[in-house]
C-alpha atoms as a PDB file:
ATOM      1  CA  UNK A   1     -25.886 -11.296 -16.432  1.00  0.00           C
ATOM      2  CA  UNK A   2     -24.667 -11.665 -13.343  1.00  0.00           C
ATOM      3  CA  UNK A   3     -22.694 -14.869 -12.973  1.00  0.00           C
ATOM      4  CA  UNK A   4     -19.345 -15.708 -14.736  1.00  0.00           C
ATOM      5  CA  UNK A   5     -19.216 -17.776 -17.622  1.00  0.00           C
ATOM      6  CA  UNK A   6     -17.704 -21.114 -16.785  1.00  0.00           C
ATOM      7  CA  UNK A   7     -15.410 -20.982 -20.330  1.00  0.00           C
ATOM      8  CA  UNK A   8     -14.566 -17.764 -22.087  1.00  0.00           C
ATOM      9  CA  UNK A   9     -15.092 -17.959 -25.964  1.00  0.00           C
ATOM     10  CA  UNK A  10     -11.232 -16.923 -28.117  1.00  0.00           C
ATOM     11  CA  UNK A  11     -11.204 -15.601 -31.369  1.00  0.00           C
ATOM     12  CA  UNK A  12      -8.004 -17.192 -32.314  1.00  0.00           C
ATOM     13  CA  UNK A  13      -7.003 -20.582 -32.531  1.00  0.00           C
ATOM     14  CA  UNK A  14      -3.400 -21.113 -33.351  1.00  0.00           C
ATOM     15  CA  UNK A  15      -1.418 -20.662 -29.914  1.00  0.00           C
ATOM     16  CA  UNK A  16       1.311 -18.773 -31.896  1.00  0.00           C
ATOM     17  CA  UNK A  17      -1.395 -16.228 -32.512  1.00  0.00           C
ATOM     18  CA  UNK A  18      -2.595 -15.307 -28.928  1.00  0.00           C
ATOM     19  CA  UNK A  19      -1.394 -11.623 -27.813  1.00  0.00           C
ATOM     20  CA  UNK A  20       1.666 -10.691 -26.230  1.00  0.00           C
ATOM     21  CA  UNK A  21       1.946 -10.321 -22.454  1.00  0.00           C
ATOM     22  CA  UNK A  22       3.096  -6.625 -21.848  1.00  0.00           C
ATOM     23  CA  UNK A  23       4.453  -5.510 -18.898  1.00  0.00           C
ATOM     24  CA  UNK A  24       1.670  -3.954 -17.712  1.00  0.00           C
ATOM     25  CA  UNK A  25      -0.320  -6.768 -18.057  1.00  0.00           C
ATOM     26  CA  UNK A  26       1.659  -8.661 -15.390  1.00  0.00           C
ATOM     27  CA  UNK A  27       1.707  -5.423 -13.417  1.00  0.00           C
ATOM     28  CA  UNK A  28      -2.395  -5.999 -13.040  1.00  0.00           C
ATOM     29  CA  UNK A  29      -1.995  -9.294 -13.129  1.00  0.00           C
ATOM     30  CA  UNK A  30      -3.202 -11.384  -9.095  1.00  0.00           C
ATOM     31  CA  UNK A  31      -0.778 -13.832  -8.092  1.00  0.00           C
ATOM     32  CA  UNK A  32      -2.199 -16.985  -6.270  1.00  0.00           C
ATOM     33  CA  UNK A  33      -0.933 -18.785  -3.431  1.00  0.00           C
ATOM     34  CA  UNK A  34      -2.459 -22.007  -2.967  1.00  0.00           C
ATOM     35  CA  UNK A  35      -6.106 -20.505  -2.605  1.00  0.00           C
ATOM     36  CA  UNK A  36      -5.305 -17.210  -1.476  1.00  0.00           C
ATOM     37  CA  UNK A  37      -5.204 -14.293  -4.087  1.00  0.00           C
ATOM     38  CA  UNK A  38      -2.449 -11.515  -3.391  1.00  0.00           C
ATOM     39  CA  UNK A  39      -3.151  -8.347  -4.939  1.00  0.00           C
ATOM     40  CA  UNK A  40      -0.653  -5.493  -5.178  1.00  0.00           C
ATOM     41  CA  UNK A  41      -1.668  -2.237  -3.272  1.00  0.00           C
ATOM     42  CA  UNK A  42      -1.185  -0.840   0.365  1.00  0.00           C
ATOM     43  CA  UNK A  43       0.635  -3.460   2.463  1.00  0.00           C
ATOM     44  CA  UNK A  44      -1.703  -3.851   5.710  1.00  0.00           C
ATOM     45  CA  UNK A  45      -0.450  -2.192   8.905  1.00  0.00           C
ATOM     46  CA  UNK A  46       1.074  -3.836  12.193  1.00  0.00           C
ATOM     47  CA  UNK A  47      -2.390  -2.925  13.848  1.00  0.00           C
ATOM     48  CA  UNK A  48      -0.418  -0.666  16.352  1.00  0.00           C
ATOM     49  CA  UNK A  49      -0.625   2.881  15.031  1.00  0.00           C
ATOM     50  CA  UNK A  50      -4.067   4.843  14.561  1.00  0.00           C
ATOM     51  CA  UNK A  51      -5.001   7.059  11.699  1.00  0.00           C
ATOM     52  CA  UNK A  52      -5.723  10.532  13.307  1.00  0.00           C
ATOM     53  CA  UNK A  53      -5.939  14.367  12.043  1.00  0.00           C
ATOM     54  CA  UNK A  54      -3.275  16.811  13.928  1.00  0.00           C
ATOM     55  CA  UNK A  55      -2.476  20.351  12.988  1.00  0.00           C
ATOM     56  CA  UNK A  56       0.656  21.330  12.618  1.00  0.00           C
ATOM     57  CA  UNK A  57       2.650  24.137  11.694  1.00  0.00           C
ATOM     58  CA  UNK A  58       3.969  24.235   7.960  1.00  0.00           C
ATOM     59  CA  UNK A  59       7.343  24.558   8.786  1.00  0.00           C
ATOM     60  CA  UNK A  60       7.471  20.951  10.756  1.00  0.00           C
ATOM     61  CA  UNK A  61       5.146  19.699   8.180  1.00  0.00           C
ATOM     62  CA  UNK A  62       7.261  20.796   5.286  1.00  0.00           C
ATOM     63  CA  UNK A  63      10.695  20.105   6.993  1.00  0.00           C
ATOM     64  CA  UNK A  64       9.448  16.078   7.662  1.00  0.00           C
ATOM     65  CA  UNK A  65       7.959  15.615   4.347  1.00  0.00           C
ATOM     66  CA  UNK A  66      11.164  17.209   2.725  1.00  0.00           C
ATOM     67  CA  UNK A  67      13.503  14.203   3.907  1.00  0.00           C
ATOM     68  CA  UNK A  68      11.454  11.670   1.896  1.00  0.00           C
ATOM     69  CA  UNK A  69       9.516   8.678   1.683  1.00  0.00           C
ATOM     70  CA  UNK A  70       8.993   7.405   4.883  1.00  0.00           C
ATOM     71  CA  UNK A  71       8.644  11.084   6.303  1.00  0.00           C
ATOM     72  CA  UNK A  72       5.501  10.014   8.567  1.00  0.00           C
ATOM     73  CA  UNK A  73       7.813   6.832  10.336  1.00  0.00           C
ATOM     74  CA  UNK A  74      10.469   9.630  10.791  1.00  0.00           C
ATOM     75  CA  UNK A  75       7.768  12.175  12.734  1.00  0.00           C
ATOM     76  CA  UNK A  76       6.942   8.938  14.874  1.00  0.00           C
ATOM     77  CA  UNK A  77       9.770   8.205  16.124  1.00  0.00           C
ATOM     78  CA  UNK A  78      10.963  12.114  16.673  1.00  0.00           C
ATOM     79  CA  UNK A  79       7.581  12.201  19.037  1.00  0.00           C
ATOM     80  CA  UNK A  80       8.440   8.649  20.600  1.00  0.00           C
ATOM     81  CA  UNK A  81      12.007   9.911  21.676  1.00  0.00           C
ATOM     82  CA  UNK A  82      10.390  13.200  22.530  1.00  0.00           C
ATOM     83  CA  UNK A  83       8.470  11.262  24.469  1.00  0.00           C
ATOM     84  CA  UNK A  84      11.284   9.214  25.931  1.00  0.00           C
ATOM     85  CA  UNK A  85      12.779  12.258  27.350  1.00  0.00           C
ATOM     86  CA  UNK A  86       9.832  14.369  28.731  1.00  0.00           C
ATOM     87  CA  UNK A  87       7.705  11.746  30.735  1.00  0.00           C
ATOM     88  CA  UNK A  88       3.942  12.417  30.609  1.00  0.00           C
ATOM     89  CA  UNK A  89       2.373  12.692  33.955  1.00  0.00           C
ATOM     90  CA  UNK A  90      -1.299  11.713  34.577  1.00  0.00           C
ATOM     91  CA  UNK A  91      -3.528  14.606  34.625  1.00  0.00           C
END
């Protein structure tokens, strides 16, 4: 079958008998906003900043990720003032 059933069939019939609504029920629960459907995961990016693969050395690597969540903003803006204070010249 590969459509939805229009109504979905319940086994119960007194309200006072449906199941409770646990926590992690709302947790996987999709909110609606007028017609569009939010669903929790990965907020979208700004659309500015690429995914790419760099090798680094372990200690950087290590040192960033050991100040946290948000350890990959952090490297960003160490290269952008890096950046800021050694001007790249066209090659």
């Amino acid at each position: 079958m590969s459509e939805k059933a229009a109504t979905t069939s319940s086994n119960w019939v007194d309200p006072d008998d449906a199941p409770e609504l646990s926590d992690a029920w709302f947790e996987a629960a999709e909110v609606t906003h007028g017609t569009k459907t939010v669903r929790p995961g990965r907020v979208l990016g700004s659309g500015v900043k690429v995914s790419q693969t760099v090798r680094l050395d372990i200690a950087i690597l290590e040192a960033f990720r050991a100040t946290g969540k948000g350890w990959q903003t952090r490297m960003n803006d160490a290269l952008r003032e890096w950046l800021k204070e050694h001007p790249m010249k066209p090659v």
